[in-house]
N, C-alpha and C. Protein backbone atom coordinates (compact mmCIF):
# COMPACT_ATOMS: atom_id res chain seq x y z
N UNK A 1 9.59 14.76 6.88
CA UNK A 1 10.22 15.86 6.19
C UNK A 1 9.44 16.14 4.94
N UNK A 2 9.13 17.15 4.50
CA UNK A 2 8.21 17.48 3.66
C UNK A 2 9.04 18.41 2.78
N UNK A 3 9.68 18.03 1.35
CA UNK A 3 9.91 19.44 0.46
C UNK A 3 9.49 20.58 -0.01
N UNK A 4 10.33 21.26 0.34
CA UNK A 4 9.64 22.62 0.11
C UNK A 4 9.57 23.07 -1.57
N UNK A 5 11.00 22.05 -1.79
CA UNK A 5 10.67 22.34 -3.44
C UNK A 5 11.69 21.22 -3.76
N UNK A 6 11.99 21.20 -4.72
CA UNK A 6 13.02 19.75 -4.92
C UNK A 6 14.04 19.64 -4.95
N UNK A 7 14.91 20.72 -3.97
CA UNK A 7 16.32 20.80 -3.46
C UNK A 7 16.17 21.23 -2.19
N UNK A 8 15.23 21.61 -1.51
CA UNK A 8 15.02 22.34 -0.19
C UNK A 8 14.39 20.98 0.51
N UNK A 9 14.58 21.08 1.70
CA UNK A 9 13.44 20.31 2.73
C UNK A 9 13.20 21.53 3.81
N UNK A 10 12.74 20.67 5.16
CA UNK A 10 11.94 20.71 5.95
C UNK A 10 12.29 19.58 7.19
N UNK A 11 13.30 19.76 8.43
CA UNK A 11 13.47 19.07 9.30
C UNK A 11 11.93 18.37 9.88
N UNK A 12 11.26 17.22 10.09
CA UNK A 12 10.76 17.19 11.14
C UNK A 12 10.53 17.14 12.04
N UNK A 13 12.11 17.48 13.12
CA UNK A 13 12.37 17.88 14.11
C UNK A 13 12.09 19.25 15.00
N UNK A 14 12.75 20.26 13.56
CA UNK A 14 12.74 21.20 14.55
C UNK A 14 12.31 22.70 13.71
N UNK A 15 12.22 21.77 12.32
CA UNK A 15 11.39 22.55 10.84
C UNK A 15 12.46 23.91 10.53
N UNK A 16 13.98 23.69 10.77
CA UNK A 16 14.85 24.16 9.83
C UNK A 16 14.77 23.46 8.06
N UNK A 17 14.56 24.57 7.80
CA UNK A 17 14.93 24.79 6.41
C UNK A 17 16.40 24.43 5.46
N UNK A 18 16.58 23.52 4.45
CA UNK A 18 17.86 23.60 3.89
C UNK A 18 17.87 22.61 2.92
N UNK A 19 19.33 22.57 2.12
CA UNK A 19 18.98 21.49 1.03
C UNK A 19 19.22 19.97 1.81
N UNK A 20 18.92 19.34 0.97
CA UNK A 20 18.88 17.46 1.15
C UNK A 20 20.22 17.07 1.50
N UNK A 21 20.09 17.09 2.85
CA UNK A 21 21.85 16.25 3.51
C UNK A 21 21.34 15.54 4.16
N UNK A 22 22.23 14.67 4.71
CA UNK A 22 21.77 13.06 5.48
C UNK A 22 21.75 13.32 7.27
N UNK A 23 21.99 14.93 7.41
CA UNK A 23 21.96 15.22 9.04
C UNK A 23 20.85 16.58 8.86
N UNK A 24 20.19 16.73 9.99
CA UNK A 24 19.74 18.07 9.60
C UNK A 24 21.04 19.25 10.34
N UNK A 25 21.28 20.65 9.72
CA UNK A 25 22.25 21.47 9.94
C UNK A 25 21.76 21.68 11.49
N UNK A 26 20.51 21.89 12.26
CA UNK A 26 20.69 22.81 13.50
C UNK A 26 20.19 22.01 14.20
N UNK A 27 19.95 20.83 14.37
CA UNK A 27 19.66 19.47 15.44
C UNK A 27 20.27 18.09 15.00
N UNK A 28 20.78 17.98 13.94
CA UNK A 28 21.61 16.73 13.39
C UNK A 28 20.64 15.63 13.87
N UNK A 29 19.48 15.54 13.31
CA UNK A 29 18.40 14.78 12.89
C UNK A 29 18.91 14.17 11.89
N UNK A 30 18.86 12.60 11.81
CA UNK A 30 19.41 11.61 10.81
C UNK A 30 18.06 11.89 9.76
N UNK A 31 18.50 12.15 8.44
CA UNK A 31 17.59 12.33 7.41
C UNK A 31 17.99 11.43 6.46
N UNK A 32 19.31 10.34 6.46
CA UNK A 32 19.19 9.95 5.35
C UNK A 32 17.94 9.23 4.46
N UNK A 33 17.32 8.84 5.32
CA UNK A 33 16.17 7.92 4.76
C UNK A 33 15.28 8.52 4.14
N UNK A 34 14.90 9.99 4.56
CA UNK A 34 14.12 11.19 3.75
C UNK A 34 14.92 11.43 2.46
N UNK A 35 16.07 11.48 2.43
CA UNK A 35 16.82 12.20 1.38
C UNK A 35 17.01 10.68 0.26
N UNK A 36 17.27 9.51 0.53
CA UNK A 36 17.11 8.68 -0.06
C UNK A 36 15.43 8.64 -0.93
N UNK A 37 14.30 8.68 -0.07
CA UNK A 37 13.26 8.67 -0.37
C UNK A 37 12.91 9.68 -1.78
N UNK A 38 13.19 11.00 -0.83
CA UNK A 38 13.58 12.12 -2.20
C UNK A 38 14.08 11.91 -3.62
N UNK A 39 14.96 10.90 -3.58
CA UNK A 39 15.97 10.88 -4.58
C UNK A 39 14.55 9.62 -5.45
N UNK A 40 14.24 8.64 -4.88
CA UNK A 40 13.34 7.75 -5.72
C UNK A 40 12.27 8.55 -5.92
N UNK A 41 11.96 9.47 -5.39
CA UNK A 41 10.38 10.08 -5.98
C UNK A 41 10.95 10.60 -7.34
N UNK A 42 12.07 11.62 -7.39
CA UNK A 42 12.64 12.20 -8.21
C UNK A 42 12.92 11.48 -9.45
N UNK A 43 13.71 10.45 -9.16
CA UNK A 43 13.60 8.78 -10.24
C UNK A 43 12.60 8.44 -10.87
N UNK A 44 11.76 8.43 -10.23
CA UNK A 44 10.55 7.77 -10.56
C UNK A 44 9.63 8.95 -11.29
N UNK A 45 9.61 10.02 -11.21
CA UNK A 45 9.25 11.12 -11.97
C UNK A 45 9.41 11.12 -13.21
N UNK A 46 11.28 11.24 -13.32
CA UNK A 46 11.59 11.09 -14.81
C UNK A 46 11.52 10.11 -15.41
N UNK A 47 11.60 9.00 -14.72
CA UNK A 47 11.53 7.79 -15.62
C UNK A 47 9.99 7.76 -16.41
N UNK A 48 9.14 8.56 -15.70
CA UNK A 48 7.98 8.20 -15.90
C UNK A 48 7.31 9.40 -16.98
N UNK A 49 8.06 10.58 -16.95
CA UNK A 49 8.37 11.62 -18.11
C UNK A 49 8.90 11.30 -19.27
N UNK A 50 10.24 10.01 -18.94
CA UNK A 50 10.49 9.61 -20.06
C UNK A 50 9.92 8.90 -21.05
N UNK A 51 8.72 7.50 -20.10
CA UNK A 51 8.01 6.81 -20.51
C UNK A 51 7.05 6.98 -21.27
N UNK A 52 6.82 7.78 -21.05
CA UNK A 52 5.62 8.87 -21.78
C UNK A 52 5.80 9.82 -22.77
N UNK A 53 7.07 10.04 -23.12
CA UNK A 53 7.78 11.36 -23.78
C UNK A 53 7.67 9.80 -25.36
N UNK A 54 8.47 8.73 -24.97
CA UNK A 54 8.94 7.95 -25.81
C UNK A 54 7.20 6.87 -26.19
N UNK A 55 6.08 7.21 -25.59
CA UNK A 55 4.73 7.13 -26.06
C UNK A 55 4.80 5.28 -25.09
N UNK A 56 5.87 4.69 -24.23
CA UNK A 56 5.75 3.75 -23.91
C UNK A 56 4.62 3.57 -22.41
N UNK A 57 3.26 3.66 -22.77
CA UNK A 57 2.42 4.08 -21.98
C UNK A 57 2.47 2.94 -20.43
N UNK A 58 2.22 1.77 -20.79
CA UNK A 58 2.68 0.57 -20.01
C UNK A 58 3.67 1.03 -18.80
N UNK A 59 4.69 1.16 -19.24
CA UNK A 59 6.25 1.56 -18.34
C UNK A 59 5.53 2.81 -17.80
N UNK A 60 5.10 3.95 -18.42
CA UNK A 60 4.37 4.97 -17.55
C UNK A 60 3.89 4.57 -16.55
N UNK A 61 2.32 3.89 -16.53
CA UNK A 61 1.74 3.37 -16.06
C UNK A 61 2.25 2.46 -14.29
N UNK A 62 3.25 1.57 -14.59
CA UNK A 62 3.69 1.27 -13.72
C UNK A 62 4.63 2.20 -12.73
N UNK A 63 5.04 3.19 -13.64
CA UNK A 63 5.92 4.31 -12.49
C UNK A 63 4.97 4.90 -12.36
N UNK A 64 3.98 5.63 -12.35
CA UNK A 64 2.65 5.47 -12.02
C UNK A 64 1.93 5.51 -10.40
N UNK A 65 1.91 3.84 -10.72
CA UNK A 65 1.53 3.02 -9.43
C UNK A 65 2.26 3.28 -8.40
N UNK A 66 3.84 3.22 -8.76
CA UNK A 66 4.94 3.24 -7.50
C UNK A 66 5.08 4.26 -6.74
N UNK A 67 4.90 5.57 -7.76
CA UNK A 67 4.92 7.17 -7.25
C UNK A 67 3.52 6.77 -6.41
N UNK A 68 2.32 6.24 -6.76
CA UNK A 68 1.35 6.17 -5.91
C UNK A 68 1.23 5.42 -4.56
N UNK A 69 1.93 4.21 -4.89
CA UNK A 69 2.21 3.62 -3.24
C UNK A 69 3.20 4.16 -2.50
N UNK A 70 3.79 5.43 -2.96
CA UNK A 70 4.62 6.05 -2.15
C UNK A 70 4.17 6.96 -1.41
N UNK A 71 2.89 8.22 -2.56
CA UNK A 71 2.41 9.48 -1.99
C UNK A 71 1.17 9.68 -3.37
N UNK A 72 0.23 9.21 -2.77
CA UNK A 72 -0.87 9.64 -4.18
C UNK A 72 -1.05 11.17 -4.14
N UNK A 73 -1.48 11.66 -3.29
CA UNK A 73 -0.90 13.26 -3.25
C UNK A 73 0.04 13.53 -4.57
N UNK A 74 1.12 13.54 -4.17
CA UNK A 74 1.95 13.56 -5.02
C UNK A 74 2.17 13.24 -6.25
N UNK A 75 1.49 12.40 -6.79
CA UNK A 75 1.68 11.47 -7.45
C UNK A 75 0.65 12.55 -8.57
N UNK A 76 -0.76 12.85 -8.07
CA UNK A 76 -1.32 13.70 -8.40
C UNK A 76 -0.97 14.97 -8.85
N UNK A 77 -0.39 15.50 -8.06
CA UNK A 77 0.53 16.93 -8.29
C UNK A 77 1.11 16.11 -9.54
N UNK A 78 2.01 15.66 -9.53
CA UNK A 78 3.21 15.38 -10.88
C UNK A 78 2.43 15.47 -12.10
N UNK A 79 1.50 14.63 -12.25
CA UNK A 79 0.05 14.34 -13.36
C UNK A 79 -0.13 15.84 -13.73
N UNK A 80 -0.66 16.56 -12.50
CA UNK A 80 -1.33 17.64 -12.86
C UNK A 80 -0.10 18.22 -13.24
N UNK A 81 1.24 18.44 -13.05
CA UNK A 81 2.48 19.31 -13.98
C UNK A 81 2.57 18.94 -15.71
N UNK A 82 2.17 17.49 -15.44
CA UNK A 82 2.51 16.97 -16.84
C UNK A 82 1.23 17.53 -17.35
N UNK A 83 0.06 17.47 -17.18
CA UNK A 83 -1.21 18.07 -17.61
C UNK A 83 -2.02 16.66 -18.14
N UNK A 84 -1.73 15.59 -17.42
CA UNK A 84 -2.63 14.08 -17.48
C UNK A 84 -3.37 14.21 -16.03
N UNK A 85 -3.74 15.00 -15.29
CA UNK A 85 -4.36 14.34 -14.07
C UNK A 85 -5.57 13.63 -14.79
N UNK A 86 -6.37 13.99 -15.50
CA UNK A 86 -7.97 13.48 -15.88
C UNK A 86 -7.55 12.14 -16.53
N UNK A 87 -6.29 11.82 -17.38
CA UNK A 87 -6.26 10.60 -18.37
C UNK A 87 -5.61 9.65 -16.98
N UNK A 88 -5.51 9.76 -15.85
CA UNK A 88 -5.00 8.46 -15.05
C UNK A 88 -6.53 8.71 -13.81
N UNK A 89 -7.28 9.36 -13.90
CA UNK A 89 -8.33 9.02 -12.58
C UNK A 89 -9.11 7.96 -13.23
């Protein structure tokens, strides 16, 4: 399941569109584990906005890593929102 934005998904069943529920609406595809997943990327975002907001670079750093063993893709994108992609390559 791939977000389309950070309330929307993406079945990978049958690629209905809709927000984050634990069935998909038009094949009742079990998603909780996507939508769980969702919810820690999301966690791990702010915590790591916060870490950084409050200059605690360390704690950054390690939410960091985790967003990266999850989806370096991603992990990248976030960097590049915050405008650090160059200070973590």
């Amino acid at each position: 399941m791939i977000p389309t934005n950070r309330t929307k998904c993406r079945c990978p069943s049958c690629g209905a569109e809709q927000v984050w529920q634990d069935e998909c609406r038009r094949c009742r595809t079990d998603l909780r584990e996507l939508r769980l997943l969702n919810e820690s990327i999301q966690s791990l975002e702010r915590k790591l906005t916060e870490a950084l907001e409050v200059g605690n670079y360390r704690l950054a750093l390690r939410y960091a890593q985790k967003l990266e063993q999850i989806d370096p893709v991603l992990l990248k994108g976030i960097l590049q929102q915050l405008g650090l992609s160059r200070d973590f390559q």
